[in-house]
C-alpha atoms as a PDB file:
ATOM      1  CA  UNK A   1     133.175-161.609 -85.423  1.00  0.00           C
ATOM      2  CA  UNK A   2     129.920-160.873 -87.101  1.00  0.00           C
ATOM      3  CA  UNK A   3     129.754-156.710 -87.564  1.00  0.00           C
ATOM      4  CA  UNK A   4     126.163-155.135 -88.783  1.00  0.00           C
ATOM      5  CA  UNK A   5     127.593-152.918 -91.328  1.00  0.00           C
ATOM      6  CA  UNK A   6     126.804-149.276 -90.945  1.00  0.00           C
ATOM      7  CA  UNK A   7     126.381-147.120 -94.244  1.00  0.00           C
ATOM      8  CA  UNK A   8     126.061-143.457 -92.881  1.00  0.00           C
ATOM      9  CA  UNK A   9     125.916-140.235 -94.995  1.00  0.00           C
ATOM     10  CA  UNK A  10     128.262-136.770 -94.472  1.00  0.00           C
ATOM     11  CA  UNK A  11     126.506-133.914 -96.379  1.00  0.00           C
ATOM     12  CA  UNK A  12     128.718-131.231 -95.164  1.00  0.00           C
ATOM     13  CA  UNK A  13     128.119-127.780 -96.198  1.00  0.00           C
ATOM     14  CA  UNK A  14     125.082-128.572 -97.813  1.00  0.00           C
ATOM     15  CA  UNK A  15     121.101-129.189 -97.311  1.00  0.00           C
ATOM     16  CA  UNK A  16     118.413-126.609 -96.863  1.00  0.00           C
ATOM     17  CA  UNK A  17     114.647-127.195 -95.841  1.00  0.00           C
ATOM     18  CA  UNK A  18     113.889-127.584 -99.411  1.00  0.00           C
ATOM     19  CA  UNK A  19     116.374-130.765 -99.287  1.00  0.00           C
ATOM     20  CA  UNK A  20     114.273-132.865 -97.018  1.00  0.00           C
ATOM     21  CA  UNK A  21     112.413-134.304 -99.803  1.00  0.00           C
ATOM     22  CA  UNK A  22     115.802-136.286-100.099  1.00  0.00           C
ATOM     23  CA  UNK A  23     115.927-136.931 -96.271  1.00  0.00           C
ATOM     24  CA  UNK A  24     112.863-138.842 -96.620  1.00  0.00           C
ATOM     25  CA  UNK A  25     113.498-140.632 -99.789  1.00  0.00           C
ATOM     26  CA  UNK A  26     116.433-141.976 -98.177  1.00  0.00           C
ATOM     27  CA  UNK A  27     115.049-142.797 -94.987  1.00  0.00           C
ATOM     28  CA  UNK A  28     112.281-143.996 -96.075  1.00  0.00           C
ATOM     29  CA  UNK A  29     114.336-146.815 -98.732  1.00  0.00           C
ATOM     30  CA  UNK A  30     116.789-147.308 -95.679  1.00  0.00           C
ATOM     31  CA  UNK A  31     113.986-148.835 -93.215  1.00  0.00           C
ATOM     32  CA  UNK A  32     113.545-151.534 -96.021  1.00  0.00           C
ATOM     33  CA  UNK A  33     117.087-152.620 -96.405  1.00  0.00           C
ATOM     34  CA  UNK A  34     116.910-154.188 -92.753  1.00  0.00           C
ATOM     35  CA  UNK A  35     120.320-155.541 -92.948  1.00  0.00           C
ATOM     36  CA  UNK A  36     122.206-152.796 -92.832  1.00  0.00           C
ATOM     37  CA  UNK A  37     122.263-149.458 -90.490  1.00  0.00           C
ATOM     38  CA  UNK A  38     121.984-146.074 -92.240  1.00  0.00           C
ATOM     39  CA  UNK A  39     122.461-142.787 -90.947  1.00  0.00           C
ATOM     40  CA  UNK A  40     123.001-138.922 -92.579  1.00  0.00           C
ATOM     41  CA  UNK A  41     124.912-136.516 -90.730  1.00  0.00           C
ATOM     42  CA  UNK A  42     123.775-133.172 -91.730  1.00  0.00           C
ATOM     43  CA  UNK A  43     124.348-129.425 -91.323  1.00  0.00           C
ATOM     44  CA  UNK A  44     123.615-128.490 -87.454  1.00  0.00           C
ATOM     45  CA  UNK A  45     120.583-126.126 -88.829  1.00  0.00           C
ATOM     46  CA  UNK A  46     118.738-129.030 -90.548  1.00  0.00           C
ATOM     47  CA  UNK A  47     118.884-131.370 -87.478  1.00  0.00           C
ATOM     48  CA  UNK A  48     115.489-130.555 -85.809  1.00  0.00           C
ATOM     49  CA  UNK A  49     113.430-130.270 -89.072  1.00  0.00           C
ATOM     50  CA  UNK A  50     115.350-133.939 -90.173  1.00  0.00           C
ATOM     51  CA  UNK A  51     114.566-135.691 -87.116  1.00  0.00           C
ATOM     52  CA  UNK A  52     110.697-134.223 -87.214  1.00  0.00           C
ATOM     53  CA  UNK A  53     110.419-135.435 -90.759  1.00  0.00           C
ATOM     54  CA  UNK A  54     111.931-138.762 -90.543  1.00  0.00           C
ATOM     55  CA  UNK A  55     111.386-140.195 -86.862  1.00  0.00           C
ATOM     56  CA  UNK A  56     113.291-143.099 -86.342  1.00  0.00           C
ATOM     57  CA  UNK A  57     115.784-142.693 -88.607  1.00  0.00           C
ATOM     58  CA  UNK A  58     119.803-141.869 -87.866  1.00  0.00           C
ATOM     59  CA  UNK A  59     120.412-138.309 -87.973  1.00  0.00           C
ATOM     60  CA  UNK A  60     123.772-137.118 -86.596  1.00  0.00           C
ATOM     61  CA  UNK A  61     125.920-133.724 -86.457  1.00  0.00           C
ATOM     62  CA  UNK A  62     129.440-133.384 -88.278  1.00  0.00           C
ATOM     63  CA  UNK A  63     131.189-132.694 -85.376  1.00  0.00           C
ATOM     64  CA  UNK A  64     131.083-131.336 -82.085  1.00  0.00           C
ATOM     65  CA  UNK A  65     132.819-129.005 -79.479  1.00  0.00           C
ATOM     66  CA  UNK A  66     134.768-130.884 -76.704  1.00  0.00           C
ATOM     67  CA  UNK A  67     133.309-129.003 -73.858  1.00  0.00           C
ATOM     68  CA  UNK A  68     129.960-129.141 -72.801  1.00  0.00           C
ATOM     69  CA  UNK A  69     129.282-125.320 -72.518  1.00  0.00           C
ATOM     70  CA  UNK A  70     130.721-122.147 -72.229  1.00  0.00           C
ATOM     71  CA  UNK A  71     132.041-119.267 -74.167  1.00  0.00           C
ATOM     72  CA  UNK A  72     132.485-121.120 -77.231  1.00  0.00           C
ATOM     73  CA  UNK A  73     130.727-118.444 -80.192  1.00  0.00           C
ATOM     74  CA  UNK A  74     129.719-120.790 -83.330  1.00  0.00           C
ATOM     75  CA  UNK A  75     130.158-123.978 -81.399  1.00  0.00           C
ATOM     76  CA  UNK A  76     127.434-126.897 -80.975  1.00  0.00           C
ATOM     77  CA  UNK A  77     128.079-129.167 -77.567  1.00  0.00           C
ATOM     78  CA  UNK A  78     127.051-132.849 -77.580  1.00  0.00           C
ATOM     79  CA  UNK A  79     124.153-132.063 -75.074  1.00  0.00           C
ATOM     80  CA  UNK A  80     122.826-129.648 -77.581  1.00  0.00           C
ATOM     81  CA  UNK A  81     123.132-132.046 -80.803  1.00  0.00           C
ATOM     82  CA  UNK A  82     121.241-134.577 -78.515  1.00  0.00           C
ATOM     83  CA  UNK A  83     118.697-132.012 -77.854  1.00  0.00           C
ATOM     84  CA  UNK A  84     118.097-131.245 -81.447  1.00  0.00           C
ATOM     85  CA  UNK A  85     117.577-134.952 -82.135  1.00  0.00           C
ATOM     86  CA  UNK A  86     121.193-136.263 -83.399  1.00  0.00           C
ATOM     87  CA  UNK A  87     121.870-140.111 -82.303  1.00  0.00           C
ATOM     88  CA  UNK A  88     125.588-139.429 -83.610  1.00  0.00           C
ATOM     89  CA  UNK A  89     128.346-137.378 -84.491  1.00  0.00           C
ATOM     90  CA  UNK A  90     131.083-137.154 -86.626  1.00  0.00           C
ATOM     91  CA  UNK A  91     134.424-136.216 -85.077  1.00  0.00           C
ATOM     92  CA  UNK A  92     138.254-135.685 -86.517  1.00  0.00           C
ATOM     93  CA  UNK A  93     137.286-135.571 -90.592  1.00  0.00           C
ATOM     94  CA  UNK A  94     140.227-134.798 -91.915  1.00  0.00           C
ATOM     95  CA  UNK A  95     138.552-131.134 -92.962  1.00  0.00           C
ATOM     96  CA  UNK A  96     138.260-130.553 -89.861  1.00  0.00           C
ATOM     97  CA  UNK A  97     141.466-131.561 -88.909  1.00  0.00           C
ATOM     98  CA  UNK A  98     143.456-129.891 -92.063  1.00  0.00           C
ATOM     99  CA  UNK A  99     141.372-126.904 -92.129  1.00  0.00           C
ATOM    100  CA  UNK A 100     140.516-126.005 -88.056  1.00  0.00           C
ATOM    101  CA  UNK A 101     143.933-127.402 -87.308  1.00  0.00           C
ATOM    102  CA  UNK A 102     142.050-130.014 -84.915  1.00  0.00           C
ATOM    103  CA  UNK A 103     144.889-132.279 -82.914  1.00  0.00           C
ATOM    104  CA  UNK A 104     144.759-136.018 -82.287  1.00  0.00           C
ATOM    105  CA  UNK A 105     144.304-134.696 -78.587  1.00  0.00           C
ATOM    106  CA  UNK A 106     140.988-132.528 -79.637  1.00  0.00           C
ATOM    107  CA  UNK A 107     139.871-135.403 -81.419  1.00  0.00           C
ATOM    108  CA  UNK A 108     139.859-137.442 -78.765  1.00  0.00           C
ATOM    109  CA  UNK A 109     138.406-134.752 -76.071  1.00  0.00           C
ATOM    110  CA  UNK A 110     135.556-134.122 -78.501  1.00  0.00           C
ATOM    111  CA  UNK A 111     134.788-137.960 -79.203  1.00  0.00           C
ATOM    112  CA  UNK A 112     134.753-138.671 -75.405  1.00  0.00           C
ATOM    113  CA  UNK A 113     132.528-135.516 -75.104  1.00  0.00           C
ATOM    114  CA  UNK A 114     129.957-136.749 -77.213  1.00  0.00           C
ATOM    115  CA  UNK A 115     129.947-140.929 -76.004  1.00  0.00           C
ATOM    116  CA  UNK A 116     129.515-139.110 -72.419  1.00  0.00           C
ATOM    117  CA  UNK A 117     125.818-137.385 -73.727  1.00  0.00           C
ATOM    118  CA  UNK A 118     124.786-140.730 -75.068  1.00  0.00           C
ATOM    119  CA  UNK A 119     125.971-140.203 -79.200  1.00  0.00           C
ATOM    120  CA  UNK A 120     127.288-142.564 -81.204  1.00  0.00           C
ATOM    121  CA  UNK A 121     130.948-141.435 -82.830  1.00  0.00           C
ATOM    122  CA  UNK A 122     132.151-141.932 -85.909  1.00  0.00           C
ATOM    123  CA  UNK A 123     136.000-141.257 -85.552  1.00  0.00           C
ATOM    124  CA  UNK A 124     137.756-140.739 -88.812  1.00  0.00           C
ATOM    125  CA  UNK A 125     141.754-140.828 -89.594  1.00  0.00           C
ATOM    126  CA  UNK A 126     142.980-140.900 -93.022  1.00  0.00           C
ATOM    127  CA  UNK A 127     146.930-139.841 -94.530  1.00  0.00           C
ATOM    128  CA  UNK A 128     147.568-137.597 -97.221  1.00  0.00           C
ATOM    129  CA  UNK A 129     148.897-138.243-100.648  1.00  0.00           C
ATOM    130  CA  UNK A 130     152.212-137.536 -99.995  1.00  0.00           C
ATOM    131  CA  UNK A 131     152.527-139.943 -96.709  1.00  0.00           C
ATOM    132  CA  UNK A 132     150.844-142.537 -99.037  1.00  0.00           C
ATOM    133  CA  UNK A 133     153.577-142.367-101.401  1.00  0.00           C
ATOM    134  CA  UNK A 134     156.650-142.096 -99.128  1.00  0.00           C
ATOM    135  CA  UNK A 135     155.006-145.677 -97.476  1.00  0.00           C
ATOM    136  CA  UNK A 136     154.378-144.508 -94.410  1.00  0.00           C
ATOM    137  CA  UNK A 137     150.523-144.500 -94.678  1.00  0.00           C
ATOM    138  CA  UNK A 138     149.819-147.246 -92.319  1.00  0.00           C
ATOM    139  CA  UNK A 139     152.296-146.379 -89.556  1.00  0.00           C
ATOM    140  CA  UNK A 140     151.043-142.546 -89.602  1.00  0.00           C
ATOM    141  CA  UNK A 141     147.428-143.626 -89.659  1.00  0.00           C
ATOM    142  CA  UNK A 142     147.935-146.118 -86.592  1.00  0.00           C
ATOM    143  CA  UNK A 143     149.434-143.651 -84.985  1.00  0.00           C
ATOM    144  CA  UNK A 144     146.845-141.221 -85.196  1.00  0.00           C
ATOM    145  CA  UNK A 145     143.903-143.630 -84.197  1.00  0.00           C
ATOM    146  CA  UNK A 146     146.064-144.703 -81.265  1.00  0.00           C
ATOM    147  CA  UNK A 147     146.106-140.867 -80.021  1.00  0.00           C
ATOM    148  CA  UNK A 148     142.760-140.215 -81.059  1.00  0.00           C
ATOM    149  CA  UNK A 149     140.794-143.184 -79.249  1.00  0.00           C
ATOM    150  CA  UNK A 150     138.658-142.470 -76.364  1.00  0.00           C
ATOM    151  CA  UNK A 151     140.248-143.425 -72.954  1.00  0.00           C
ATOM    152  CA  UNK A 152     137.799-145.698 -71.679  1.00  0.00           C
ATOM    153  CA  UNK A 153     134.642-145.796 -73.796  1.00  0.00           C
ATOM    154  CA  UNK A 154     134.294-148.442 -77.178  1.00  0.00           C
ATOM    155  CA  UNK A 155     130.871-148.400 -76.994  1.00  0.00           C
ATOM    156  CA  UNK A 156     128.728-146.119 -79.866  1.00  0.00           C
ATOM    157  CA  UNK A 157     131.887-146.052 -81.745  1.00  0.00           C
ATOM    158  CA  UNK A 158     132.929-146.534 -84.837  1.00  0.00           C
ATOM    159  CA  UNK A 159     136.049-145.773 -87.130  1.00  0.00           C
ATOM    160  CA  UNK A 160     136.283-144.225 -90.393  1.00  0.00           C
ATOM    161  CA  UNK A 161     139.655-144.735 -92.484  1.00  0.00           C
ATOM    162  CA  UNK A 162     139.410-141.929 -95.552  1.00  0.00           C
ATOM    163  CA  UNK A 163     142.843-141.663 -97.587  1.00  0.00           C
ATOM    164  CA  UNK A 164     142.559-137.626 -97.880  1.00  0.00           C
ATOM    165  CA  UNK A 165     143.455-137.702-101.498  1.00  0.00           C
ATOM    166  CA  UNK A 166     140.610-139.796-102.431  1.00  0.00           C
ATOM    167  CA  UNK A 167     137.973-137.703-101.201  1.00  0.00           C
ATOM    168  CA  UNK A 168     135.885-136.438-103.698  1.00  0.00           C
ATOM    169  CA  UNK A 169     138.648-137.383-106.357  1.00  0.00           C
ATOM    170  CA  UNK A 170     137.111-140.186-107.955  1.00  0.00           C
ATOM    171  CA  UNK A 171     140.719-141.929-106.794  1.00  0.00           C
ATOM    172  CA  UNK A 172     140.547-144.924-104.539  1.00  0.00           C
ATOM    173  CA  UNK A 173     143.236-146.954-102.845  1.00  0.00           C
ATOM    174  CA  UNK A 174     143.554-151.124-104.041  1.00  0.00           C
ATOM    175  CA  UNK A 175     141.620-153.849-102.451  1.00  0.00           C
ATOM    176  CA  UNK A 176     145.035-154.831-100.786  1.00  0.00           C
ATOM    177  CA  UNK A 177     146.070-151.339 -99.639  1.00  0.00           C
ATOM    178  CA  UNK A 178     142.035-151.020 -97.978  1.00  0.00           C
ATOM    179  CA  UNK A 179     142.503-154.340 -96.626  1.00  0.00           C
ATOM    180  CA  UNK A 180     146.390-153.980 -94.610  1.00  0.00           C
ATOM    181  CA  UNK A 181     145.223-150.245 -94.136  1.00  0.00           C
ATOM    182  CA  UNK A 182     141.592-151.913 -92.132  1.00  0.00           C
ATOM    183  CA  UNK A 183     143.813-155.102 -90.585  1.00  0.00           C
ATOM    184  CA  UNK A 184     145.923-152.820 -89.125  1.00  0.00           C
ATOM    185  CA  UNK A 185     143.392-150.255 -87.503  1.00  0.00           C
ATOM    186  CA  UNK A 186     141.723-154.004 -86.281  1.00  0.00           C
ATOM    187  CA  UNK A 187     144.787-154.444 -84.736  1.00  0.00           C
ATOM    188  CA  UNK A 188     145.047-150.987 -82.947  1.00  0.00           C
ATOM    189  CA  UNK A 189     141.698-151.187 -81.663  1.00  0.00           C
ATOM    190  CA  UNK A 190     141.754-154.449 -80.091  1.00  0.00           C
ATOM    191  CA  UNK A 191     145.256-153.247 -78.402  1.00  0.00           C
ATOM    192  CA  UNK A 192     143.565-150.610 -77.032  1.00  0.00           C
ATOM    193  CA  UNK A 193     140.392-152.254 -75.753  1.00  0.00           C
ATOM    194  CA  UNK A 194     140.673-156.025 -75.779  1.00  0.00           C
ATOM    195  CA  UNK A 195     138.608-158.363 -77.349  1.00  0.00           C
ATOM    196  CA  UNK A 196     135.767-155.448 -77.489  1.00  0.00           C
ATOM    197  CA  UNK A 197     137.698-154.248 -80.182  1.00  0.00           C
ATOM    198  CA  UNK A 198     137.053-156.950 -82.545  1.00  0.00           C
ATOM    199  CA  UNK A 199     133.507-155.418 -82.046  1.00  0.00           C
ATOM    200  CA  UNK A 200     133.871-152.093 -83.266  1.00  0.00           C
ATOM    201  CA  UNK A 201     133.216-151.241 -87.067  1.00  0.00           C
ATOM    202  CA  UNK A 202     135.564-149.491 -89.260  1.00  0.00           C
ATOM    203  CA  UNK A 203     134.279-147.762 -92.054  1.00  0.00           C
ATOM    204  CA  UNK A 204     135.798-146.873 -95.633  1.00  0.00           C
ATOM    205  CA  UNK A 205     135.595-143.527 -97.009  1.00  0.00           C
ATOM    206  CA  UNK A 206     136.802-141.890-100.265  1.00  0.00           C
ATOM    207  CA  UNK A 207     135.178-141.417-103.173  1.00  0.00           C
ATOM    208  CA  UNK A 208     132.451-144.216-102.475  1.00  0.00           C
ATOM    209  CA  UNK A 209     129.667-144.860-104.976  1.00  0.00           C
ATOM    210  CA  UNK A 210     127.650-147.739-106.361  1.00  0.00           C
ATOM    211  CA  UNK A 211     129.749-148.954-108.908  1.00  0.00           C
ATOM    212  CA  UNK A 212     132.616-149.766-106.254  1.00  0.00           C
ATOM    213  CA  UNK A 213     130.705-150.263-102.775  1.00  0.00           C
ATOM    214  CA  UNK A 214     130.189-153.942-103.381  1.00  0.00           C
ATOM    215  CA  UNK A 215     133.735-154.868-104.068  1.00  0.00           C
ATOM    216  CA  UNK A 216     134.756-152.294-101.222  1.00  0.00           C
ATOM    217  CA  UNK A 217     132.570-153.732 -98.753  1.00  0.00           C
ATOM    218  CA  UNK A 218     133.724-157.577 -99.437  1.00  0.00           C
ATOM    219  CA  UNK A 219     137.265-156.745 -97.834  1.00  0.00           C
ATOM    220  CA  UNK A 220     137.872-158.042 -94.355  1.00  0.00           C
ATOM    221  CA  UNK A 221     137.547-155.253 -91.563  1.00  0.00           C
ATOM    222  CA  UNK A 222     135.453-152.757 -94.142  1.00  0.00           C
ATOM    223  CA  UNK A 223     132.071-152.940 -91.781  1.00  0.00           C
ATOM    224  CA  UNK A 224     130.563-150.083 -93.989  1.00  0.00           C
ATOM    225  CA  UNK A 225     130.884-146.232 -95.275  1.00  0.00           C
ATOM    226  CA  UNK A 226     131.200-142.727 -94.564  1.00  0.00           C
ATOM    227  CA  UNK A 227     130.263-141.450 -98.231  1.00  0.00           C
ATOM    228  CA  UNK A 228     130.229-137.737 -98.909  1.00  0.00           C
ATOM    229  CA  UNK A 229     128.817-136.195-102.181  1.00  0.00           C
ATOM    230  CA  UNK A 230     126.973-139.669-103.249  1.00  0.00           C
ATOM    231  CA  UNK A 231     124.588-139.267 -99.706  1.00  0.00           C
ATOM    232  CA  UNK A 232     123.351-136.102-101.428  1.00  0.00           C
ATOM    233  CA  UNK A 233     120.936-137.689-103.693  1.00  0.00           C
ATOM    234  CA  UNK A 234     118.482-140.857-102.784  1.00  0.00           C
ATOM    235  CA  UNK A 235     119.147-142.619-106.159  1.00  0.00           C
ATOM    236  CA  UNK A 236     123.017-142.522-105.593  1.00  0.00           C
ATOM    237  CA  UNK A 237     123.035-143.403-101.715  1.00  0.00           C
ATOM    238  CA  UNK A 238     120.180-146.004-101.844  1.00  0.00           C
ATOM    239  CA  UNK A 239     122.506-148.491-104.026  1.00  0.00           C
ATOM    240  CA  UNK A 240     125.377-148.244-101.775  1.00  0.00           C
ATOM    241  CA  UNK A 241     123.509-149.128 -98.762  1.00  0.00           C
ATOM    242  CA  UNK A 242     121.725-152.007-100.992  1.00  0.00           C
ATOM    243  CA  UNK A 243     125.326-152.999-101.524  1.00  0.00           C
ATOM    244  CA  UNK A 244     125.963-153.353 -97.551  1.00  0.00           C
ATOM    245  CA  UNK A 245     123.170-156.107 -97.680  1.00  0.00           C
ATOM    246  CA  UNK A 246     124.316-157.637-100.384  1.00  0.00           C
ATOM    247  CA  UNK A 247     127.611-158.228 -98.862  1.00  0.00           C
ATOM    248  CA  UNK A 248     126.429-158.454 -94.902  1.00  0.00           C
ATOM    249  CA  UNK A 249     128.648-160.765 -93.284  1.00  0.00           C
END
């Protein structure tokens, strides 16, 4: 099945006003590489003043709370990313996950929450180093999308496989362990939801830049990239996304 690949940005604790000169750059390059979709998801407190400065262009949250409102102090709700702008969200990075101690379960409630308001998702799941080596990494990983899938809903949503030890490491996993790693999340995805799954992307993250997004995005199943510290900057995100068209399928 033909899959628009989808390039999308994760600045995480960074970007202040004085960083939408780079919001624009990239937005502004983006909307002239029309085969591929680009998005940056960026701090919560940068949402409005992104979506103001670049209309039309992707913004999204990095994550969101599972209920819709409530007595939730520090939290952001899907209904209130929408209202600042956001057409997406990520949910389940594994930072979030390690770090906030986030279950499959609250990964799931939270991607759910946000396909309900009208978001797109970008679901990640990724193994450590140490499951990589003992050879379980593609059994633990299935097993975590499975859990973490929404119920009912495929639509807006997208999957983002990021081996924790190669984020922001500079290490990457081989062509062939990308490629059986993306198969089998193909697989889990059409068990879940049919032949719809076929339609869902599944992006690659970890450690992502230009001199390795064309060969990454040439495997079967990689429809794109979550890329962290290389969306900062407009001259090191622009090439990767060029690199999407250059290998759109």
């Amino acid at each position: 099945m033909k899959r628009r690949k989808l390039v999308a940005g994760n600045w995480k604790m960074n970007g202040v006003t004085a960083d939408l000169g780079e919001v624009a750059a990239i937005a502004d390059a983006a909307r002239d590489i029309a085969e591929v979709d680009a998005a940056l998801c960026l701090p919560a407190t940068l949402i409005e003043r992104a979506t103001c400065a670049v209309p039309g262009f992707a913004i999204g949250g990095q994550d969101v709370h599972q209920a819709q409102s409530g007595a939730h102090t520090g939290c952001i709700s899907a209904a209130m990313l929408f209202d600042a702008g956001a057409s997406l969200t990520i949910v389940g990075h594994s930072e979030r996950r390690e770090a906030q101690c986030e279950s499959d379960g609250i990964v799931r409630a939270k991607s759910e929450a946000a396909l309900a308001t009208g978001l797109a998702v970008i679901l990640c799941v990724g193994e450590s180093e140490s499951v990589r080596d003992s050879g379980k990494a593609v059994a633990t990983v299935d097993s975590q999308l499975a859990a973490s899938l929404p119920k009912d809903s495929h639509r807006r949503l997208a999957i983002a496989y990021e081996p924790i030890w190669a984020i922001g490491t500079g290490k990457v996993p081989s062509i062939a362990d990308i490629a059986e790693m993306h198969a089998a999340l193909r697989k889990r995805l059409i068990a879940t939801y049919g032949e719809a799954g076929e339609g869902v992307r599944i992006l690659y993250g970890g450690s992502v830049k230009a001199s390795n997004a064309a060969e990454i995005f040439a495997i079967e199943n990689v429809d794109g990239a979550l890329v962290g510290g290389a969306s900062l900057k407009a001259a090191d995100f622009i090439p990767i996304i060029e690199a999407g068209a250059h290998t759109a399928t």
